[in-house]
Protein backbone atom coordinates (compact mmCIF):
# COMPACT_ATOMS: atom_id res chain seq x y z
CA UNK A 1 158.51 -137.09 -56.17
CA UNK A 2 155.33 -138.30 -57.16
CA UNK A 3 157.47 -140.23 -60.31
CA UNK A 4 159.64 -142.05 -57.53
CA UNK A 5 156.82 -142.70 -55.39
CA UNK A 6 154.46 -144.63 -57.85
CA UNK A 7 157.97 -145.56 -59.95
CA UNK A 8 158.60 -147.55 -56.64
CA UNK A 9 154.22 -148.64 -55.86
CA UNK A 10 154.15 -150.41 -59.42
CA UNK A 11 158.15 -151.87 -59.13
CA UNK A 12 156.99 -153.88 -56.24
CA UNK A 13 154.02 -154.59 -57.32
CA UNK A 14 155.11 -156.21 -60.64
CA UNK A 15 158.13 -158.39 -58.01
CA UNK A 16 154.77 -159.60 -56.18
CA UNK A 17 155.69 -158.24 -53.12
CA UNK A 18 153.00 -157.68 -50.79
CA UNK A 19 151.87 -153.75 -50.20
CA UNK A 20 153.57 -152.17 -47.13
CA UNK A 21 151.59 -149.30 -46.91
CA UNK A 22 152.10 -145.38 -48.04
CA UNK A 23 154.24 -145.12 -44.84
CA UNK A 24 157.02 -147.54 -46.30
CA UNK A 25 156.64 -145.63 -49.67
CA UNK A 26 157.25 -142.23 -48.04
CA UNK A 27 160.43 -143.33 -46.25
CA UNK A 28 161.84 -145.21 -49.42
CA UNK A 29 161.02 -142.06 -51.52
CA UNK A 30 162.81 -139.73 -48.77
CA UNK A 31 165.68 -141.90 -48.43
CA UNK A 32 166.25 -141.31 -52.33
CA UNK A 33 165.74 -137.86 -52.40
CA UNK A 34 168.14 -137.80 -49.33
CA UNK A 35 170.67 -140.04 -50.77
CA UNK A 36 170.35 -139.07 -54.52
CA UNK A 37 168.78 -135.48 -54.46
CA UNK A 38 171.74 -133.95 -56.90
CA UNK A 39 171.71 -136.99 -59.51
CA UNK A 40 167.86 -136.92 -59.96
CA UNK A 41 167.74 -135.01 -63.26
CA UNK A 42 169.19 -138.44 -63.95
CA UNK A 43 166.38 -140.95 -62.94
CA UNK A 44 164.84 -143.48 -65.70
CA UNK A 45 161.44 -144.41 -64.76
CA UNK A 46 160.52 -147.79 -65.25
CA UNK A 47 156.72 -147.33 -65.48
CA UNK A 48 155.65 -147.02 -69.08
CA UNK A 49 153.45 -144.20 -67.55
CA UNK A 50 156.18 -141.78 -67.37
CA UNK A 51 158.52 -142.63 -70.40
CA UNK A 52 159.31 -139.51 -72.08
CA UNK A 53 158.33 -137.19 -68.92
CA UNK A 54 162.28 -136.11 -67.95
């Protein structure tokens, strides 16, 4: 979760969208789980932070 959930912070960040708060960031990162719970052993982070972590 905590992948998704700065996976997500730094994705918006980098569009220059403007900070929604942790609130909006909890229920995108729920929605995922949610919605994509048995295909996460597939997710690709795109922050260089967590390359190599699956």
């Amino acid at each position: 979760m905590d992948f998704l959930w700065e996976d997500f912070e730094s994705t918006q960040a980098k569009a220059g969208r403007t900070y929604k708060g942790e609130e909006v960031t909890e229920q995108i990162v729920e929605k995922w789980v949610r919605q994509y719970g048995p295909h996460l052993h597939r997710y690709e982070a795109t922050n260089e932070k967590f390359f190599g972590i699956n």
